[in-house]
Protein backbone atom coordinates (compact mmCIF):
# COMPACT_ATOMS: atom_id res chain seq x y z
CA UNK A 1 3.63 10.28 13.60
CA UNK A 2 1.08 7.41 15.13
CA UNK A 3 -1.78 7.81 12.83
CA UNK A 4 -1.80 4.46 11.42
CA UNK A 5 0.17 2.30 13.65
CA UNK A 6 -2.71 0.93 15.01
CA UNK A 7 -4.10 -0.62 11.23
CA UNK A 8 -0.24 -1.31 10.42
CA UNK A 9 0.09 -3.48 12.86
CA UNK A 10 -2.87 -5.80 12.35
CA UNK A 11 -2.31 -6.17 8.78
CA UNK A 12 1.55 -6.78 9.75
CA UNK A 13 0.63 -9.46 12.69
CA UNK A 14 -2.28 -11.18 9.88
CA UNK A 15 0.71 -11.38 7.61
CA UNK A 16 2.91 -13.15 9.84
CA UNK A 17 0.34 -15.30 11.01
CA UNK A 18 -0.74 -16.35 7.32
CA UNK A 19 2.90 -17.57 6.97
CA UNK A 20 3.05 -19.40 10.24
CA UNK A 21 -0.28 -21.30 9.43
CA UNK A 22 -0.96 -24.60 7.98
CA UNK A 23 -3.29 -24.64 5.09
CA UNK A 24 -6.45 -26.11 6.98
CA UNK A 25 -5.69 -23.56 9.60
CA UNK A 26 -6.37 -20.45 7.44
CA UNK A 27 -9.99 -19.99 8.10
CA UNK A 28 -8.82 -19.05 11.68
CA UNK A 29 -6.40 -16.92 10.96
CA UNK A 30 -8.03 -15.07 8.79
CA UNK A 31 -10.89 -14.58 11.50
CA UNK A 32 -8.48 -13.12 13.96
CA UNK A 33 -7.89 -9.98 11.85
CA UNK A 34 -11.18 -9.86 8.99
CA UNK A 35 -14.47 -8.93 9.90
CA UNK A 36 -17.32 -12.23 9.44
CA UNK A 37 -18.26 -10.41 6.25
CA UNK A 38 -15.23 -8.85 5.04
CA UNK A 39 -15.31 -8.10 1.22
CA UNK A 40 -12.62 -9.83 -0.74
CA UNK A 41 -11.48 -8.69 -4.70
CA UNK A 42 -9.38 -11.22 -6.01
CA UNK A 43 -8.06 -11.96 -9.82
CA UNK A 44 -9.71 -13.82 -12.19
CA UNK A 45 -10.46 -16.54 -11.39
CA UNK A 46 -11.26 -15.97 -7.89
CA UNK A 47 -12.97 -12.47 -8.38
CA UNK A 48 -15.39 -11.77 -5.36
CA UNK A 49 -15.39 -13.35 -1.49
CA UNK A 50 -17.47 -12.79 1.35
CA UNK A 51 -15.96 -13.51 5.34
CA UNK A 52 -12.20 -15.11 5.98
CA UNK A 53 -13.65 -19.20 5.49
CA UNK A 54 -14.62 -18.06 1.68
CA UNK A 55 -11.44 -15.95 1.09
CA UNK A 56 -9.21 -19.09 3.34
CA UNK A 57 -11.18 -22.27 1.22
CA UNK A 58 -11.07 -20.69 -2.62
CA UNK A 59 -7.42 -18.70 -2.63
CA UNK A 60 -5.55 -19.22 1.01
CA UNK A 61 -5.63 -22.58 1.70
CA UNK A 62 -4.98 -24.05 -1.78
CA UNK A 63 -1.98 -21.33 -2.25
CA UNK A 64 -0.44 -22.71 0.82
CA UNK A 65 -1.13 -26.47 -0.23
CA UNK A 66 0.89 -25.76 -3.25
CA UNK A 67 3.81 -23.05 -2.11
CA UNK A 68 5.64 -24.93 0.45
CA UNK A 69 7.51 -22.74 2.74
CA UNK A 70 5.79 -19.64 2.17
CA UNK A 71 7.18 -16.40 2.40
CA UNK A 72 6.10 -13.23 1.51
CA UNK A 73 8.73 -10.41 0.48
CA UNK A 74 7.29 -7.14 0.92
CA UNK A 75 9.09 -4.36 -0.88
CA UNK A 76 6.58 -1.53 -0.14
CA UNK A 77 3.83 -0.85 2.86
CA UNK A 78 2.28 2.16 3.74
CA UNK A 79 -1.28 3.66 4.95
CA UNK A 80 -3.18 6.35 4.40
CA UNK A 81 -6.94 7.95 3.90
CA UNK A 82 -8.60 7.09 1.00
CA UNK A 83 -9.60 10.39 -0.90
CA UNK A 84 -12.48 8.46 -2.65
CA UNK A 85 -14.47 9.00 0.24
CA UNK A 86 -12.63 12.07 1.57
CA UNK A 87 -10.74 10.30 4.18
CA UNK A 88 -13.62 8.61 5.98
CA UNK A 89 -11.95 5.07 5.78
CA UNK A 90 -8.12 4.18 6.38
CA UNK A 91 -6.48 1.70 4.06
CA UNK A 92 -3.03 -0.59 4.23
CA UNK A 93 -1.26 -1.11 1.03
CA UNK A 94 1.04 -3.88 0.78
CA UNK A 95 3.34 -4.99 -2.50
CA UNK A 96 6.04 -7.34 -3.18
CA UNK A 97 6.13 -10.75 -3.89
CA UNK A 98 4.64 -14.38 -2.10
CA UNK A 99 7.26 -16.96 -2.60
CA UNK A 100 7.80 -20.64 -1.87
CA UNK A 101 8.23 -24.06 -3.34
CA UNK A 102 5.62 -24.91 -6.45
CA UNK A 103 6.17 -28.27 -4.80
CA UNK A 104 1.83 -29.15 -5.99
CA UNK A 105 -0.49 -28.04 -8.91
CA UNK A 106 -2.23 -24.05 -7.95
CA UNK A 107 -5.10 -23.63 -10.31
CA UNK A 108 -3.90 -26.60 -12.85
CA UNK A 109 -0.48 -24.72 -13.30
CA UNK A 110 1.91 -27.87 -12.77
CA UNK A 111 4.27 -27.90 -9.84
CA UNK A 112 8.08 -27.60 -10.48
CA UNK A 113 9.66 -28.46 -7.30
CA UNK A 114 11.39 -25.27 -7.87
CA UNK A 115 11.27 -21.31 -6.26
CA UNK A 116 8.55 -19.06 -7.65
CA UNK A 117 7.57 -15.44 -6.86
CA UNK A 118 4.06 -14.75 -7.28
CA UNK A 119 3.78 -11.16 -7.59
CA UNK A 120 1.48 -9.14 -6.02
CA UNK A 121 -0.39 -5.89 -4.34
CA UNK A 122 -3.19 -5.84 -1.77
CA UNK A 123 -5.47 -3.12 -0.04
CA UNK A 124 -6.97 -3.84 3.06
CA UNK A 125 -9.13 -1.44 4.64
CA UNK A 126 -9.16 -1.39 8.38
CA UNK A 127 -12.69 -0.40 10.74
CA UNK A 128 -13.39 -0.74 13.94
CA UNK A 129 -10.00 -3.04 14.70
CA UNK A 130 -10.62 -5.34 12.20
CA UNK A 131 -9.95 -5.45 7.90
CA UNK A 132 -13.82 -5.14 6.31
CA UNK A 133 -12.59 -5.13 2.95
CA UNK A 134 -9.32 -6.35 0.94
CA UNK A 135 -8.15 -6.48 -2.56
CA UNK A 136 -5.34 -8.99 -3.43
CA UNK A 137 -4.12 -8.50 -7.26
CA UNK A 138 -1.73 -11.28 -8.01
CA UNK A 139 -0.05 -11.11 -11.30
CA UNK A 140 -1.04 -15.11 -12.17
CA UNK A 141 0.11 -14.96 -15.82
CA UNK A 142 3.69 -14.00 -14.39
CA UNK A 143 3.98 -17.53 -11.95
CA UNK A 144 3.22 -19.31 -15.37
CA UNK A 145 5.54 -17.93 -17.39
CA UNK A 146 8.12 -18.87 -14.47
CA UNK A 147 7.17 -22.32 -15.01
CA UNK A 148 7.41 -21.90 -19.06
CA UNK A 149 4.39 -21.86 -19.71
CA UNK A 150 3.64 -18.94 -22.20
CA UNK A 151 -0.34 -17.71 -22.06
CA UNK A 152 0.06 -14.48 -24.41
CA UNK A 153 2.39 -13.73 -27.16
CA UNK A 154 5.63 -11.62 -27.54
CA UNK A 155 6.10 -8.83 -24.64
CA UNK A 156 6.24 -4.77 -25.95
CA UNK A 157 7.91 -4.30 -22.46
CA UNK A 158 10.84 -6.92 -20.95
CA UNK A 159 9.25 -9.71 -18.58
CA UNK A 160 11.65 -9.59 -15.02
CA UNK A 161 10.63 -10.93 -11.82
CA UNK A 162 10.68 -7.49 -10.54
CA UNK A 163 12.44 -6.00 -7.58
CA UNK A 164 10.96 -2.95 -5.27
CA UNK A 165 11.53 0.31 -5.34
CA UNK A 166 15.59 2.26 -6.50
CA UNK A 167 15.64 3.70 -3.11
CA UNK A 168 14.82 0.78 -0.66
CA UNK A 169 12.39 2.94 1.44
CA UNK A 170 9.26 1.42 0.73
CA UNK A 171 8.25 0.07 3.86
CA UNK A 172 7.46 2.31 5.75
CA UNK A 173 6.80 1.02 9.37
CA UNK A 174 6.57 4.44 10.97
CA UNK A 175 4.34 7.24 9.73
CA UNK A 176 5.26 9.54 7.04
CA UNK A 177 5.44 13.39 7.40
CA UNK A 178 1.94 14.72 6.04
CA UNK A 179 3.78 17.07 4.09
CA UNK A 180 5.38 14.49 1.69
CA UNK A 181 2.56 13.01 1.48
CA UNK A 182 0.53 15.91 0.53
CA UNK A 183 3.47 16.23 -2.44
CA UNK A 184 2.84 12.13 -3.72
CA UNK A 185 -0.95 13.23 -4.03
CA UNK A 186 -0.34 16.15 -5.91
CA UNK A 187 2.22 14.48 -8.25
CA UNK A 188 -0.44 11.13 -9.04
CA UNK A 189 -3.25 13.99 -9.36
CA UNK A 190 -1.59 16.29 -11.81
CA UNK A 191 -0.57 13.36 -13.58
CA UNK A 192 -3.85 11.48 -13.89
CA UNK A 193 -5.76 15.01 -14.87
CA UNK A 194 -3.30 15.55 -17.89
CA UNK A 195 -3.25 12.06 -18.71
CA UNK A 196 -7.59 12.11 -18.95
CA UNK A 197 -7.18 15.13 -21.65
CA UNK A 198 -5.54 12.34 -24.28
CA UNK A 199 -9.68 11.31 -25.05
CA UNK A 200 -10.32 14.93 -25.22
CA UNK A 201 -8.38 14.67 -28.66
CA UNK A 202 -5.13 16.43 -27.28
CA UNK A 203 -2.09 16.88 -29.91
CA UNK A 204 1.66 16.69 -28.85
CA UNK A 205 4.09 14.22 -28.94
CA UNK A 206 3.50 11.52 -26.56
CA UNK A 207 6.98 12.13 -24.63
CA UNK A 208 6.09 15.80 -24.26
CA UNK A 209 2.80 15.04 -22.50
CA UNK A 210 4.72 12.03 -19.83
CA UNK A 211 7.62 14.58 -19.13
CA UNK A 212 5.28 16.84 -17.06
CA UNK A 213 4.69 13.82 -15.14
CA UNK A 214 7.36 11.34 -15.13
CA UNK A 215 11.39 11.67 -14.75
CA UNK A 216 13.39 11.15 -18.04
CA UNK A 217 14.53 7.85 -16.50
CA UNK A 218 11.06 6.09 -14.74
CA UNK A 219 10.72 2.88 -14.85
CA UNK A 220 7.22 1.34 -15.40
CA UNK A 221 7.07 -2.21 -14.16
CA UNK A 222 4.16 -3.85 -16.47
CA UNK A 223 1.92 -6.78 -15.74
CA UNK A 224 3.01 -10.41 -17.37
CA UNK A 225 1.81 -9.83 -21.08
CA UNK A 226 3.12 -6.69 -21.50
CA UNK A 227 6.37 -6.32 -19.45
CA UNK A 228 8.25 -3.44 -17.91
CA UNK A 229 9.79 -0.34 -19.83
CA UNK A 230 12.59 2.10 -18.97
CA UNK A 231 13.04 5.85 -19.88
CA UNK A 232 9.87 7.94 -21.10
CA UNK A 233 11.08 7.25 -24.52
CA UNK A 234 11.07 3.10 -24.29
CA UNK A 235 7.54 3.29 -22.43
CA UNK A 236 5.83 5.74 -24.85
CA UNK A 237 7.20 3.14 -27.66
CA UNK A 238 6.49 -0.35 -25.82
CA UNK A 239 3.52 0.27 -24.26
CA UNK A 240 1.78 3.77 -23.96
CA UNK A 241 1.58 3.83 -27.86
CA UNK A 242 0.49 0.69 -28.36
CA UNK A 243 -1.91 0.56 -25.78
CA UNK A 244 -3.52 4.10 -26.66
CA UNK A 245 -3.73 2.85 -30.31
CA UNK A 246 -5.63 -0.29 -29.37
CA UNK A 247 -8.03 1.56 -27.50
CA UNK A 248 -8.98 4.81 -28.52
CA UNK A 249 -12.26 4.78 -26.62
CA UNK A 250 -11.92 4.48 -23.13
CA UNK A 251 -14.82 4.92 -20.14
CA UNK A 252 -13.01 5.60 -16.94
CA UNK A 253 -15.33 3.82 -14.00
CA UNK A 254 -13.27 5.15 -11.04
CA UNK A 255 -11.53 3.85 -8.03
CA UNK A 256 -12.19 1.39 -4.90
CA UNK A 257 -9.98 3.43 -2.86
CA UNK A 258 -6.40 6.08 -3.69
CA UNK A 259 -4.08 6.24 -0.79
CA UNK A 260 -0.94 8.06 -0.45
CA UNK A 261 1.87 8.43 2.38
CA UNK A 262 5.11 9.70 2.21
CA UNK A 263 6.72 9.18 -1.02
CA UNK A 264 4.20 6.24 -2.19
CA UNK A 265 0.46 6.13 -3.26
CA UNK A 266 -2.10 4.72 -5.66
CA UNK A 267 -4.86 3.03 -6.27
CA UNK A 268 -7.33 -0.01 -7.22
CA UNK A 269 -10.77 0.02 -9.13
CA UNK A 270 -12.94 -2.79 -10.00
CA UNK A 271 -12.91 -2.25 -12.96
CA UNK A 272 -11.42 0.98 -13.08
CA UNK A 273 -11.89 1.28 -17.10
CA UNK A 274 -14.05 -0.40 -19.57
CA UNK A 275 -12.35 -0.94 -23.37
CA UNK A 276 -13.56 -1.51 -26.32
CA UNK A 277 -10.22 -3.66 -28.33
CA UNK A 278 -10.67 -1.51 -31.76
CA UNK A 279 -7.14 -2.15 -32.84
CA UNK A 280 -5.50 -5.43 -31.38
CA UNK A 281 -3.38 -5.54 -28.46
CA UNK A 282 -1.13 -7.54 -26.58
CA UNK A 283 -0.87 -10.12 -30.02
CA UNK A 284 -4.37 -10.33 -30.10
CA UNK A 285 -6.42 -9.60 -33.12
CA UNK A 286 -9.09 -6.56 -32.23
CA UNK A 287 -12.64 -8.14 -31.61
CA UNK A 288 -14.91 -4.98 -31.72
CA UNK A 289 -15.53 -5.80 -27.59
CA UNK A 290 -15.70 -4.34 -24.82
CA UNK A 291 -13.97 -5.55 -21.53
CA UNK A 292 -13.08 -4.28 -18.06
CA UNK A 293 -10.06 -3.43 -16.72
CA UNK A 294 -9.28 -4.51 -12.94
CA UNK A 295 -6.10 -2.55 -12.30
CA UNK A 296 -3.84 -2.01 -9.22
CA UNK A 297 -0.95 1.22 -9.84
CA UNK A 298 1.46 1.73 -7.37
CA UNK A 299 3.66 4.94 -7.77
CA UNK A 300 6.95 6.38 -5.76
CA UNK A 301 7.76 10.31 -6.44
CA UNK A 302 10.63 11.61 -6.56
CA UNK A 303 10.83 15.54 -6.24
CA UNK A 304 8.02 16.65 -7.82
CA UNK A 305 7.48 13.97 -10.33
CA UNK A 306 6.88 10.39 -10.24
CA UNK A 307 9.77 7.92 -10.79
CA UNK A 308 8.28 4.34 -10.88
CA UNK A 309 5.06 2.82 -11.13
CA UNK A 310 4.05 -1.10 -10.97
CA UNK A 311 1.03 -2.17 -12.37
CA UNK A 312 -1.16 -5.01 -11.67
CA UNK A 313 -3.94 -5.40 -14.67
CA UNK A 314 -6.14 -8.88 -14.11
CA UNK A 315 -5.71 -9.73 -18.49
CA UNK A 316 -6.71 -12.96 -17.86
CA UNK A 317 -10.40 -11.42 -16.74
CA UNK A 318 -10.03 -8.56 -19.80
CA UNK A 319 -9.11 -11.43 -22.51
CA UNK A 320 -12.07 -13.68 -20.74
CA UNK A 321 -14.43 -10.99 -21.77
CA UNK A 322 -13.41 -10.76 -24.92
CA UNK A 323 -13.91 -14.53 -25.27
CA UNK A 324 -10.43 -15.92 -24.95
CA UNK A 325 -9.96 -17.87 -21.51
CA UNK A 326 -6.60 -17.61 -21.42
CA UNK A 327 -5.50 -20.02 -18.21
CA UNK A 328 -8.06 -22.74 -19.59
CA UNK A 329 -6.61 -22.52 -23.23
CA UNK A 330 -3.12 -22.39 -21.77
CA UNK A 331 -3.25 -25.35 -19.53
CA UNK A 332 -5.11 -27.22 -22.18
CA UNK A 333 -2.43 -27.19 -24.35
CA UNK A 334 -0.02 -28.43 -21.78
CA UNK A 335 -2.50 -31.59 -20.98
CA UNK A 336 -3.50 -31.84 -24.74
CA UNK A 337 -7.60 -31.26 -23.92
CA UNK A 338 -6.97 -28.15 -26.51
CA UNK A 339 -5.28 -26.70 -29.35
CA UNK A 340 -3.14 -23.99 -29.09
């Protein structure tokens, strides 16, 4: 299987090259692999990017300024069509963690002179030889609370610095068998279909709904704020309850791109749901608003059913719309230019 060795390999040779280079060097790099216009999703509070010197000067360059020693720990990789537009573009997924040194200041969060893992998941989409269009999710509130610094309230879910997939085969550097992939897309499908019937006003038990899905034992790694969950019984109770009581209104806005190969698929929208908080979440008081919901899910099957999931949800942009700035506040508090 050769079908996406060819887009595997530049996103693997960029990656090695982004570790390699010095931070004024990035705009280069980037420019070996990107298209001059390449399209570039980042978190809050980098949000959109055109062409590699944008994407190098506002999150590369200062990233490598403040992780010395860079290194990027990639616990899954795979490629695949994207069924949004019935296979006309081919997309990389890559997810682990970026690690160094916090050994100077990124975004005002103070350097420790310690390891960090900045956790996160990106989609690049490949044409022509060269990436047009990349989305890089990294979980921001999670680096601060590995610093101590706490920007939300008590977890429903555990906070980990979070390891890759039970089975170690998440990199997949050769080509999966189209028939297991064929099974990952009909296990995220059936599962996002039954899911989508909970705003139709279905009535069952929560865990009776997830164990069509989901294995008894899943494990649902959470973004920082909310945390991960074991067992279809903790994650109905720490965060699929909560989070379906605080938001009882949902409009789903669809995905970017949804890729699956082998045993591994999902997806990225921007924003793939807009909320309106009705009944508090995360700590937070409900505010009547409405806010979108930038979200990265990453799933491995297992048989017929899906096993884990990790989740990358950009709060701090949700909580900005509904008028809390969360890093600002934060780091405020830590210099003493706000209250907490």
């Amino acid at each position: 299987m050769t079908e996406f060795q060819t887009e595997k390999a530049l996103v693997l040779d960029l990656q090695n090259a982004i570790e390699g280079a010095n931070p004024d060097d990035m705009a280069g790099v980037l420019k070996t692999a990107m298209s001059p216009d390449c399209f570039w999703r980042g978190y809050h509070p980098f949000h959109e990017q055109t062409g590699p010197e944008a994407i190098a000067e506002v999150f590369w360059a200062p990233l490598k300024r403040a992780f010395a020693h860079l290194q990027r720990r990639q616990d899954i990789f795979f490629a695949g069509r994207n069924q949004i537009d019935d296979g006309a573009s081919t997309w990389v997924v890559s997810m682990g963690h970026l690690m160094g040194l916090l050994d100077a200041p990124w975004l005002g969060i103070p350097a420790t002179g310690k390891i960090v893992m900045l956790r996160y998941c990106e989609f690049s989409r490949v044409d022509g030889g060269k990436i047009t269009e990349q989305a890089l999710f990294c979980d921001i509130p999670h680096l601060m609370m590995q610093t101590g610094l706490r920007p939300f309230g008590p977890e429903t879910g555990q906070h980990l610095v979070q390891p890759g997939p039970r089975t170690s085969d998440g990199v997949l550097l050769r080509d999966a068998p189209a028939s297991d992939t064929q099974m990952t897309v009909d296990a995220i499908n059936f599962m996002v279909t039954d899911i989508s019937k909970w705003s139709g006003g279905k009535s069952e038990p929560l865990e009776a709904e997830l164990a069509r899905s989901w294995h008894d034992d899943m494990l649902w790694w959470g973004p920082a704020g909310i945390g991960a969950s074991y067992t279809i019984e903790r994650y109905a109770k720490q965060h699929s309850g909560p989070f379906r009581a605080a938001f009882q209104d949902r409009d789903f806005r669809g995905h970017i791109a949804k890729v699956c190969e082998g045993h591994y698929g999902g997806f990225f929208g921007w924003p793939n749901l807009t909320l309106e908080n009705k009944g508090g979440f995360m700590g937070m008081p409900a505010t009547g608003l409405k806010g979108d919901m930038r979200v990265i899910d990453i799933y491995r099957r297992e048989g017929t059913k899906l096993a884990e999931n990790w989740i990358f949800i950009d709060l701090l942009h949700f909580w900005n719309m509904q008028g809390v700035d969360l890093l600002d506040r934060t780091l405020g508090c830590l210099t003493g230019s706000r209250s907490p």
